[in-house]
Protein backbone atom coordinates (compact mmCIF):
# COMPACT_ATOMS: atom_id res chain seq x y z
CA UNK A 1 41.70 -71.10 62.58
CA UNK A 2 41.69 -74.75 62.01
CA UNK A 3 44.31 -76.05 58.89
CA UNK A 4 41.36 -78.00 57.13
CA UNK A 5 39.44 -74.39 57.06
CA UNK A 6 42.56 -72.20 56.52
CA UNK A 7 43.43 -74.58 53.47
CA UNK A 8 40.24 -74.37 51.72
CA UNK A 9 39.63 -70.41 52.53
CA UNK A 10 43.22 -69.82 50.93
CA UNK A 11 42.72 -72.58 48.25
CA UNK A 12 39.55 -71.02 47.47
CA UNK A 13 40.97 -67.00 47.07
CA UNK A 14 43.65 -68.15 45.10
CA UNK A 15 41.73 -69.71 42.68
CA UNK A 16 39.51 -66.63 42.21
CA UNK A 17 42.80 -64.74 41.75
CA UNK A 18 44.40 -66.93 39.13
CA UNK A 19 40.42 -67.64 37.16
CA UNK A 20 41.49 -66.06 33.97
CA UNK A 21 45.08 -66.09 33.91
CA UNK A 22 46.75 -65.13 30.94
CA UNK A 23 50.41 -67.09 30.07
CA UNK A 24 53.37 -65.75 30.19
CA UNK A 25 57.16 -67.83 28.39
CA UNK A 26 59.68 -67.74 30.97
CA UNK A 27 62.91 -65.30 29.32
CA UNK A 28 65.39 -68.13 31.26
CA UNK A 29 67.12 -65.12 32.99
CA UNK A 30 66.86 -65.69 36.58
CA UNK A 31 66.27 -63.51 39.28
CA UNK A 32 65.62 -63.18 43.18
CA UNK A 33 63.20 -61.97 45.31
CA UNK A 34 63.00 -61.47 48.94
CA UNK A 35 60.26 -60.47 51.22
CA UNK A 36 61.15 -60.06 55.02
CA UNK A 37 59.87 -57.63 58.01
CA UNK A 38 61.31 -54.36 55.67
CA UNK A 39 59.29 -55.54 52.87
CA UNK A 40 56.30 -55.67 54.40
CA UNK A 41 55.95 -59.00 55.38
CA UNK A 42 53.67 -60.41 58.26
CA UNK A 43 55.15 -62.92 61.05
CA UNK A 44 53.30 -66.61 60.29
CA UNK A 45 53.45 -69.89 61.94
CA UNK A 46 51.74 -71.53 58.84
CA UNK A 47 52.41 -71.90 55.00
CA UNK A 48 50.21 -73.01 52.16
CA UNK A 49 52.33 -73.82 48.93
CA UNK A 50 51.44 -74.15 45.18
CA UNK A 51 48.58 -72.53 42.72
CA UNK A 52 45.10 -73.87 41.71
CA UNK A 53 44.74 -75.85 38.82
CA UNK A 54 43.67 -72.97 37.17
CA UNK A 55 46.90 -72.13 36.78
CA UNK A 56 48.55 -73.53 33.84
CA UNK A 57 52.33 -74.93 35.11
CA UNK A 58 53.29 -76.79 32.18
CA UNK A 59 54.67 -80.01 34.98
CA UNK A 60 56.55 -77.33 36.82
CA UNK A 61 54.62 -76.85 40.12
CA UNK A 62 55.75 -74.86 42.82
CA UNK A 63 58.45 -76.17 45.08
CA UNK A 64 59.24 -74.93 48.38
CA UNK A 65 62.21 -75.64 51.03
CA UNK A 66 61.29 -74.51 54.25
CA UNK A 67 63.98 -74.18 57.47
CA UNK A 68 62.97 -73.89 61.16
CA UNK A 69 65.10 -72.11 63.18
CA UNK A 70 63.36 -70.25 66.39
CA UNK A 71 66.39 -68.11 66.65
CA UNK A 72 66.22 -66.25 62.47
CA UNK A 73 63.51 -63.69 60.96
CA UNK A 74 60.69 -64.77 58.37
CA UNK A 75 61.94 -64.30 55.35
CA UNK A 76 61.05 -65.68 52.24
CA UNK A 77 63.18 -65.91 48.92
CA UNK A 78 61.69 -66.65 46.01
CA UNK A 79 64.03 -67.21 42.44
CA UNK A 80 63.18 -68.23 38.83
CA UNK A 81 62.41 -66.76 35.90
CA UNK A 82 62.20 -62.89 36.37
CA UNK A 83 59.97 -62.34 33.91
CA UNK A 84 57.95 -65.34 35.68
CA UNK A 85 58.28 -64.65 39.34
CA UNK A 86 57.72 -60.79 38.78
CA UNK A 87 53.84 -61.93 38.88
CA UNK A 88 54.34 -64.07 42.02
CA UNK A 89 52.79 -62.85 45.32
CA UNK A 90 53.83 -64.21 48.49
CA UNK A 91 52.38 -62.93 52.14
CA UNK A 92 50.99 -63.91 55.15
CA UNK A 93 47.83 -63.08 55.97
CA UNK A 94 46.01 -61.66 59.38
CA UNK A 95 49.97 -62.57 60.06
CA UNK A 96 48.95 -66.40 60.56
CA UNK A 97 49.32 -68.09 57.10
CA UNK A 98 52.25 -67.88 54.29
CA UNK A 99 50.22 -68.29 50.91
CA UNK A 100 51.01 -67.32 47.34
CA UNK A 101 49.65 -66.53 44.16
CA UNK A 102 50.16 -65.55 40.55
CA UNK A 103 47.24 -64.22 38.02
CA UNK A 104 49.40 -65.42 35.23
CA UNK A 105 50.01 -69.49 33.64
CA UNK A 106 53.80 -69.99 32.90
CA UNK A 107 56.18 -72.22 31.37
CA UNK A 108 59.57 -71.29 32.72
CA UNK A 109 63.44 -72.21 31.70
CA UNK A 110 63.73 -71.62 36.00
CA UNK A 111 60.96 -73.25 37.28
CA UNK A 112 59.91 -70.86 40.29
CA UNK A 113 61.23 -72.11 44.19
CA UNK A 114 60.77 -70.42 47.76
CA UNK A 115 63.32 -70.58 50.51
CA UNK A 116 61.22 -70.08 53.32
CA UNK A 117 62.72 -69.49 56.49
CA UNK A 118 60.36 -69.40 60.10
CA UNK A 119 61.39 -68.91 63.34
CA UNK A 120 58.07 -71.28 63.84
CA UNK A 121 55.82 -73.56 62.18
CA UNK A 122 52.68 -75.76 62.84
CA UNK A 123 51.19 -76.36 59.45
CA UNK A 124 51.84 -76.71 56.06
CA UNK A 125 49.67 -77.49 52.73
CA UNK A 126 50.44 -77.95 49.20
CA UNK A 127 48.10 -77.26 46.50
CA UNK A 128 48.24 -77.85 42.66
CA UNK A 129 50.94 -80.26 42.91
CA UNK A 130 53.53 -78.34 44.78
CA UNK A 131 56.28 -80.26 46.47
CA UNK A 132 57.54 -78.89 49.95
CA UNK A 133 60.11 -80.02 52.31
CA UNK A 134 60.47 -78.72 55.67
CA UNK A 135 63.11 -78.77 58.13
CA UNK A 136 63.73 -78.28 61.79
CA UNK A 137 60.15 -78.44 62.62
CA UNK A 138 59.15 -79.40 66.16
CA UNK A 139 55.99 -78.34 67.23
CA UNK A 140 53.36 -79.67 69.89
CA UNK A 141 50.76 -80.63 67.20
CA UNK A 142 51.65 -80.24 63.67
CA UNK A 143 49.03 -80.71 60.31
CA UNK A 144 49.70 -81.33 56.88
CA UNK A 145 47.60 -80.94 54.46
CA UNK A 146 47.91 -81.82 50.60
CA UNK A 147 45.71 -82.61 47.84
CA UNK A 148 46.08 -83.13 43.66
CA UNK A 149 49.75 -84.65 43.65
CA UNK A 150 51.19 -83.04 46.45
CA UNK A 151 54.69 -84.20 47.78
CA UNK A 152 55.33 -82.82 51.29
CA UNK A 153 58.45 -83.94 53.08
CA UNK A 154 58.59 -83.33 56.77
CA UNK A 155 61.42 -84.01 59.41
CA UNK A 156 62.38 -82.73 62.48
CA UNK A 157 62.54 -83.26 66.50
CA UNK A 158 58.92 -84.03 65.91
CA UNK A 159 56.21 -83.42 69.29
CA UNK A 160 53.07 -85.12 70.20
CA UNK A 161 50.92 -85.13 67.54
CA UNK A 162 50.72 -85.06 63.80
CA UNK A 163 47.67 -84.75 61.67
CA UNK A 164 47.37 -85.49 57.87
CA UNK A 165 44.22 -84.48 55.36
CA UNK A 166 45.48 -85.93 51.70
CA UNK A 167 43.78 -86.92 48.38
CA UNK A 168 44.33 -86.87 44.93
CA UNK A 169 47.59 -89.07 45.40
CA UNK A 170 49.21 -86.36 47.64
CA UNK A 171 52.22 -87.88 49.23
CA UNK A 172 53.76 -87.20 52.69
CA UNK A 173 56.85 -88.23 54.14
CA UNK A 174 56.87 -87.63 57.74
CA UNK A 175 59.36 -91.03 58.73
CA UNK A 176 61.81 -88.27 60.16
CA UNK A 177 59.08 -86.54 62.61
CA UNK A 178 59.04 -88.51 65.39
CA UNK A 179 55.83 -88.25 67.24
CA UNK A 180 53.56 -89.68 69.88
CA UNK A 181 50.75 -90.32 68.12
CA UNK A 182 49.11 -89.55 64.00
CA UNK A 183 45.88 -89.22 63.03
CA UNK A 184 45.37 -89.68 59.27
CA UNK A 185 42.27 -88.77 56.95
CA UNK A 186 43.58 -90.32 53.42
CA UNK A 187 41.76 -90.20 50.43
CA UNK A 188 42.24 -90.92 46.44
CA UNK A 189 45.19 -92.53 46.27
CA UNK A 190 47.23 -90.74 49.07
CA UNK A 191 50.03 -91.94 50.78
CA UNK A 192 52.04 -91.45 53.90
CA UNK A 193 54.96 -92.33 56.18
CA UNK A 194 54.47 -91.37 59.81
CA UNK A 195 56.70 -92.31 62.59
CA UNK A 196 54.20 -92.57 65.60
CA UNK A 197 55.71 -94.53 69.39
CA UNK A 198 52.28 -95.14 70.45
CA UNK A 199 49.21 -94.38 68.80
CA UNK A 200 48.01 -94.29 64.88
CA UNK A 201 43.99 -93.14 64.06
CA UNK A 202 42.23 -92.18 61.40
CA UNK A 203 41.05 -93.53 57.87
CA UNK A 204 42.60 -94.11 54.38
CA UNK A 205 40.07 -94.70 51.62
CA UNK A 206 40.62 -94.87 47.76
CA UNK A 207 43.27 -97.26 47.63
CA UNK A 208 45.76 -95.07 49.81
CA UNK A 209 48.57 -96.27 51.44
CA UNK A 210 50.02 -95.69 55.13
CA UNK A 211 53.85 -97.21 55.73
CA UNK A 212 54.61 -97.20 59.25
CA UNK A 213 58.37 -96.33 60.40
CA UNK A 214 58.45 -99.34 63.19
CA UNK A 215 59.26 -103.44 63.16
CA UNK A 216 56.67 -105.54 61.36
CA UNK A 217 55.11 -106.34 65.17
CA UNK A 218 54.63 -102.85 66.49
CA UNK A 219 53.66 -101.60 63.17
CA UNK A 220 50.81 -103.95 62.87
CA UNK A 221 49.58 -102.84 66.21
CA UNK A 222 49.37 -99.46 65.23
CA UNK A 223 47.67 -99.90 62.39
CA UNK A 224 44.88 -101.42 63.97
CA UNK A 225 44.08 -97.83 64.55
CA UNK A 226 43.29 -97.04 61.05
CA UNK A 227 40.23 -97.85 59.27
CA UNK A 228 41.32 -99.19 55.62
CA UNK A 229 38.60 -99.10 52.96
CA UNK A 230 38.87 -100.82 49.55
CA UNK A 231 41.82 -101.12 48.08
CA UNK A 232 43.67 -99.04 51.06
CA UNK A 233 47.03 -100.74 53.40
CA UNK A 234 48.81 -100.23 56.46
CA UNK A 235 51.89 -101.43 57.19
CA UNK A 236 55.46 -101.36 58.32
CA UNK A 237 57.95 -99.17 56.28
């Protein structure tokens, strides 16, 4: 399934979980939980982090750390507020994409935080703010997508290609993926760091902003790949 239609199906279900969520004061005791292989959890090579806007977060979106390492078992941990992360569901789906979801609005003394771990990864999203940083990733194409003040940070041995769908002044940091080329589709105020050697598509709208990690020269070049409407730049890092 492609990430642009994964992303919206799973942006879309969460939402209908989380419609009328009631809200819940985090007790500030915190807690742990962990869902692996003996809990029930599904492999995945794809995670999509955060909660709809329906969800009230009270400035503490979800935040996620995520470590590649082909060699270790999915596992996720997820700490915070037990009283907070007690409503917190996290699985993968048809085994292809991490997601999670909560029915209930919070304000927590822990804000709630996954340490994912996946012996592979090719995507990743963030929805309703949430900031994730992966690790380790090297895959022959990877996506990112992010939307309504997402912060993904992405670094890695890097592969051939890396594709980026952002708006709503999503950020993504990708300056320590090395790949061969990027195509970018940047909207509302995004912005993005990519580290391409030879070849940079796409289009940033919206007054987004692509930094290129190269010299002044070569970045320039590059950027003659992307189409720039109002207000929008491209340009060396």
């Amino acid at each position: 399934m492609a990430l642009r239609s994964r992303f919206r199906t799973l942006s879309l279900l969460t939402a209908a979980l989380a419609a009328c969520s009631p809200y819940v004061e985090g007790n500030g005791v915190y807690a742990e939980r962990t869902f692996d292989a003996g809990s029930g959890l599904k492999p995945f090579d794809a995670a999509v982090i955060g909660f709809p806007a329906s969800v009230d977060v009270n400035g503490q979106p979800l935040a996620a750390s995520i470590f590649v390492d082909p060699a270790a078992a999915p596992q996720v941990v997820l700490g915070g507020d037990e009283n907070v992360i007690q409503d917190i569901q996290v699985q993968a789906d048809e085994g292809e994409v991490l997601h999670t979801t909560t029915n209930r609005s919070y304000h927590a003394v822990h804000p709630p935080q996954l340490r994912i771990t996946a012996p592979q990864l090719v995507s990743v999203g963030s929805i309703g703010g949430a900031g994730v940083t992966v690790a380790g990733a090297a895959a022959a194409s990877f996506a990112v997508t992010a939307e309504a003040g997402g912060r993904v940070e992405l670094s890695g041995a890097g592969g051939a290609k890396l594709t980026a769908i952002l708006s709503g002044g999503a950020q993504l940091d990708a300056s320590a993926y090395p790949v061969s080329s990027a195509v970018l589709t940047l909207g509302g105020g995004a912005s993005v760091t990519v580290a391409p050697s030879s070849q940079l598509s796409g289009s940033a709208d919206g007054g987004s902003v692509v930094k290129v990690k190269a010299d002044a020269t070569t970045a320039a070049a590059l950027c003659q790949g992307v189409v720039l409407g109002a207000g929008s730049t491209c340009g060396p890092l």
